[in-house]
Protein backbone atom coordinates (compact mmCIF):
# COMPACT_ATOMS: atom_id res chain seq x y z
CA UNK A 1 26.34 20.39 -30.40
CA UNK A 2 27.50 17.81 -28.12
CA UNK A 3 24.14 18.73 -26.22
CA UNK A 4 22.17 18.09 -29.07
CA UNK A 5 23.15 14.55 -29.30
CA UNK A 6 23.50 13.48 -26.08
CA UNK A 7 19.86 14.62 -25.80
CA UNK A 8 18.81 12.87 -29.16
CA UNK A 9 21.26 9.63 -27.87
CA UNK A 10 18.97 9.69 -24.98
CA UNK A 11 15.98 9.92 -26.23
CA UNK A 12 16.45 7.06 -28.71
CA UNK A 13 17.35 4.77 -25.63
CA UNK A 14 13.94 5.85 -23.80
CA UNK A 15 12.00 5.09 -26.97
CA UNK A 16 13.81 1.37 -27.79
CA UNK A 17 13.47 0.53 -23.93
CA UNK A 18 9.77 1.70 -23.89
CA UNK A 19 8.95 0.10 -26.62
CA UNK A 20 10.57 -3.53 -25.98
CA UNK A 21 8.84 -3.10 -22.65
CA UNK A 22 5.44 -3.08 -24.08
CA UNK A 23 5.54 -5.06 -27.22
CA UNK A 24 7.61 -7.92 -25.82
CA UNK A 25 6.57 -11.09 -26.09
CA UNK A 26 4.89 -12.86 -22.50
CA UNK A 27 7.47 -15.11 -20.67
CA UNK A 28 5.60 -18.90 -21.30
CA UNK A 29 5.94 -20.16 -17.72
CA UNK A 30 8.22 -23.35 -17.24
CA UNK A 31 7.05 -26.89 -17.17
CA UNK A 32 8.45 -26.81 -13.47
CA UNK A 33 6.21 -23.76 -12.64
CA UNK A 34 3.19 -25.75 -14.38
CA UNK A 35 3.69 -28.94 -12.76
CA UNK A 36 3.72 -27.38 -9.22
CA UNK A 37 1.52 -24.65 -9.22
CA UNK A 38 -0.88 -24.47 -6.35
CA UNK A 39 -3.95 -21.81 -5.07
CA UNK A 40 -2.00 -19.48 -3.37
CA UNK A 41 -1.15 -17.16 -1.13
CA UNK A 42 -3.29 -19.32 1.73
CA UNK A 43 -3.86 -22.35 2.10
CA UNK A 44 -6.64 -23.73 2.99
CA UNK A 45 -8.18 -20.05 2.38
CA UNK A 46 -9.82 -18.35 5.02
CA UNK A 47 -12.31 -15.87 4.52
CA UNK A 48 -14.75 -13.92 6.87
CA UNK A 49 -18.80 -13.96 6.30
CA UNK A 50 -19.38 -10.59 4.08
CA UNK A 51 -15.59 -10.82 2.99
CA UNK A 52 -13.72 -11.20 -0.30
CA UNK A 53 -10.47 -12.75 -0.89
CA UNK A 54 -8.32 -12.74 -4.13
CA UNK A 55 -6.86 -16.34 -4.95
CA UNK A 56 -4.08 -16.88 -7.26
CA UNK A 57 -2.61 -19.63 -9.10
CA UNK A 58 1.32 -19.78 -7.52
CA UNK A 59 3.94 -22.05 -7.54
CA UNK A 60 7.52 -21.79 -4.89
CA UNK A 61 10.59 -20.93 -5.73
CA UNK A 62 13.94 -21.51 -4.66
CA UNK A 63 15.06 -19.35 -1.49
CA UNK A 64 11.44 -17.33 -1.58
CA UNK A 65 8.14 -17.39 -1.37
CA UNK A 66 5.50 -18.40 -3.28
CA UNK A 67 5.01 -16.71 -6.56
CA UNK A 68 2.29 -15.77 -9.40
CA UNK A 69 1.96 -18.19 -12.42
CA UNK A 70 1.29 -16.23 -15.33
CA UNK A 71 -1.31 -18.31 -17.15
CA UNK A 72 -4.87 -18.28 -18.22
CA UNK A 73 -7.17 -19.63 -15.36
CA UNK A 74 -10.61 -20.62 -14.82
CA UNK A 75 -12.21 -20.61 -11.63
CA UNK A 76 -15.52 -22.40 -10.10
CA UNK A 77 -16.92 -23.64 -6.86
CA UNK A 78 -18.27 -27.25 -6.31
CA UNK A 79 -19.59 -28.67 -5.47
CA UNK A 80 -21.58 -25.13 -5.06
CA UNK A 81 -21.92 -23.60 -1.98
CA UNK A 82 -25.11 -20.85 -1.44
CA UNK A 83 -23.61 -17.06 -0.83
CA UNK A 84 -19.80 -18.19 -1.53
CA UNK A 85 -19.41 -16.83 -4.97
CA UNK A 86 -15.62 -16.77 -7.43
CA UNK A 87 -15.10 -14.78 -10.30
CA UNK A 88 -14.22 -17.06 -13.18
CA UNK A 89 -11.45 -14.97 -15.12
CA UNK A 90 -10.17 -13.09 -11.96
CA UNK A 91 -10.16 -15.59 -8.92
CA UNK A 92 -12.03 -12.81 -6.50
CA UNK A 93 -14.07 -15.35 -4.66
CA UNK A 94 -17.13 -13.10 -1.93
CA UNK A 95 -19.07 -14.87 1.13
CA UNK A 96 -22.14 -13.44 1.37
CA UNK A 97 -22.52 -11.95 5.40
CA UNK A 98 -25.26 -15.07 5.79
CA UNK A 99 -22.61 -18.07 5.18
CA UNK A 100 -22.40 -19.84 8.33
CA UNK A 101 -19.29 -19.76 10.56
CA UNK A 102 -17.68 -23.41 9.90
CA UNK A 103 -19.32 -23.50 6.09
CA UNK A 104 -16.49 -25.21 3.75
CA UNK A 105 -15.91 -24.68 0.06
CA UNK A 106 -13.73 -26.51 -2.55
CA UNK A 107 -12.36 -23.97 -4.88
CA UNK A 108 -11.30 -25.46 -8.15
CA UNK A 109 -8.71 -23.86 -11.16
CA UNK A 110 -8.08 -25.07 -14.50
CA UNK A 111 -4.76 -23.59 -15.84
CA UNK A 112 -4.72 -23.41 -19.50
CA UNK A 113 -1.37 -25.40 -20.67
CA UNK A 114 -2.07 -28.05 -17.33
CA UNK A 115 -3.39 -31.36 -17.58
CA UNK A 116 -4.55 -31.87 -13.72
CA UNK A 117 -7.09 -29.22 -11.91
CA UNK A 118 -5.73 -27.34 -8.76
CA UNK A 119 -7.79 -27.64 -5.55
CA UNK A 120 -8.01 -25.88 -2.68
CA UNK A 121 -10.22 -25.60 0.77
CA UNK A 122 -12.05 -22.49 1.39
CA UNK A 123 -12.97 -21.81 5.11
CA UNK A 124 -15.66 -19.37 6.33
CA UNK A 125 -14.82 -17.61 10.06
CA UNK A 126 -16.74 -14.85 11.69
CA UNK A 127 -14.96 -11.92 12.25
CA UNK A 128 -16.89 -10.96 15.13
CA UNK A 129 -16.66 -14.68 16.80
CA UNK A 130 -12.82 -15.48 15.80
CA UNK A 131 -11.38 -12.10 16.01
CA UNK A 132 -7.70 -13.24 16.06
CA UNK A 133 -7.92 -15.25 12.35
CA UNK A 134 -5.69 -13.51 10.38
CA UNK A 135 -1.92 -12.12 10.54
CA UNK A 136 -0.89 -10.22 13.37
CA UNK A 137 2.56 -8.07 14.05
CA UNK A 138 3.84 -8.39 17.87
CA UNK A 139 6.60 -5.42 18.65
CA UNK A 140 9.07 -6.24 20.51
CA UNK A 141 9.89 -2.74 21.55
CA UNK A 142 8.30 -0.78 25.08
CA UNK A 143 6.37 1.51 24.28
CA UNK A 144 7.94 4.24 27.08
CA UNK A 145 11.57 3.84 28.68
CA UNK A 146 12.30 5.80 31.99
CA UNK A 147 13.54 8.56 29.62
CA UNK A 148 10.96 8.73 27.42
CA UNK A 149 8.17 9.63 29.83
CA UNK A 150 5.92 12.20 28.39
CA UNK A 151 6.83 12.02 24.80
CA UNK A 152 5.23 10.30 21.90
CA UNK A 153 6.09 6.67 21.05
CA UNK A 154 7.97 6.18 17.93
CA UNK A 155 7.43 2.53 16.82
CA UNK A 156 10.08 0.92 15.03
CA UNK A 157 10.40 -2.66 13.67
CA UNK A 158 13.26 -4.40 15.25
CA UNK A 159 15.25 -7.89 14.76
CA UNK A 160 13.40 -9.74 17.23
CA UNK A 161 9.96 -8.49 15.96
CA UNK A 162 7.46 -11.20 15.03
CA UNK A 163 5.06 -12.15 12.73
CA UNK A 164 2.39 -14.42 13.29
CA UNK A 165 -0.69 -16.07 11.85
CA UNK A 166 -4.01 -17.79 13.55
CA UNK A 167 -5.77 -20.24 11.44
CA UNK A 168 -9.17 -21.40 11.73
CA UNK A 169 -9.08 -25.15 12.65
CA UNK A 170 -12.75 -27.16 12.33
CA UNK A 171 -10.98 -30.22 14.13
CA UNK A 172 -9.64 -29.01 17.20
CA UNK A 173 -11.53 -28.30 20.32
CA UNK A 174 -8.69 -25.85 22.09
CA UNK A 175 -11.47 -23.38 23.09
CA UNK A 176 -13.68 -25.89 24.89
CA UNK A 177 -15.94 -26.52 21.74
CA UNK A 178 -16.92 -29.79 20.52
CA UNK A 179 -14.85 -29.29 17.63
CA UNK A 180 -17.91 -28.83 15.21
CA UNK A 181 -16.72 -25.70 14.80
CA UNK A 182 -13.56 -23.69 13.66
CA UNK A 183 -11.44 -22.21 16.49
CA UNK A 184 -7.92 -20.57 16.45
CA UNK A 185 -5.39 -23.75 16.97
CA UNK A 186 -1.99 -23.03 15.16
CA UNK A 187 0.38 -20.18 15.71
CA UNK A 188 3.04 -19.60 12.64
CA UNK A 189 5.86 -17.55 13.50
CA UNK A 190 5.90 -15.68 10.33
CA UNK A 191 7.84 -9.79 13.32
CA UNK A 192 3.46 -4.38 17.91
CA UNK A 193 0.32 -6.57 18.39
CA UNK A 194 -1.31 -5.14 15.07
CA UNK A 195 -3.18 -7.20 12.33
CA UNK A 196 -1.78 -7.30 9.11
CA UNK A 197 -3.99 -6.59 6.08
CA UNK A 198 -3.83 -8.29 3.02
């Protein structure tokens, strides 16, 4: 008996939680959130010719990063820019493979519930010509001590691991070029030299 309605006590519980879960209401962002919200994750955004890239409407908290405003958004390009294409309702922005290295875009969002528009650059690299854009992992470990000769490396992340990222610059000239266009000029510490996908 006292099986019986333990199971039927738990089963209730299951069912309210379930149910509040789906048929609450959405949480109506705060003005705060609203009045700082910014295209996120990157900014500017960097994309490779023939690549896609997600952008999101964000704003920062307190002690963390940046995080997703939950809000009706509408997306466009201009002024436009041929082969660099955004999805209005979803923010999935493509280059076509043909954009030019150094193109720029302006990628524009209009938050329902804001009065200003958000803004933010869009940069186009090639892949093939600025192979180090993008987030990298550097491991601090070594691969093989004196006692580990022979045996298979086992990497592990460690404290002094680092993250970093390479950002395409269009004014600097740090690989000789007349600074016409985009080369690899700052270095973020943000923890095995291996790119991080995103």
């Amino acid at each position: 008996m006292l099986k019986a309605v333990m199971l039927v006590c738990a089963a209730m519980l299951v069912v309210s939680l379930g149910g509040r879960a789906q048929s609450g209401p959405t949480e109506k962002p705060s003005q705060w959130a609203m009045d700082n919200a910014m295209i996120g994750p990157d900014s500017p955004i960097e994309v490779p010719a023939g690549g896609s890239y997600r952008a999101r409407v964000m704003y920062p908290v307190p002690d963390g990063p940046l995080f997703p405003l939950k809000a009706d958004v509408t997306w466009w390009i201009e002024p436009a820019v041929k082969g660099i294409l955004v999805e209005a309702k979803t923010g999935m922005m493509t280059v076509a493979p043909s954009v030019p290295r150094g193109t720029s875009a302006l990628l524009h969002a209009d938050v329902a519930g804001r009065k200003e528009k958000i803004h933010a650059k869009v940069l186009v690299y090639s892949a093939k010509a600025d192979p180090l854009v993008g987030s990298w992992r550097v491991d601090s470990s070594h691969a093989c001590s004196p006692k580990q000769s022979g045996s298979a490396f086992v990497p592990t992340a460690t404290a002094n691991d680092v993250d970093w990222k390479f950002h395409v610059d269009k004014n600097s000239g740090l690989d000789g070029s007349s600074g016409s266009e985009p080369v690899f000029s700052s270095l973020e510490p943000t923890s095995t030299v291996s790119r991080i996908q995103h």
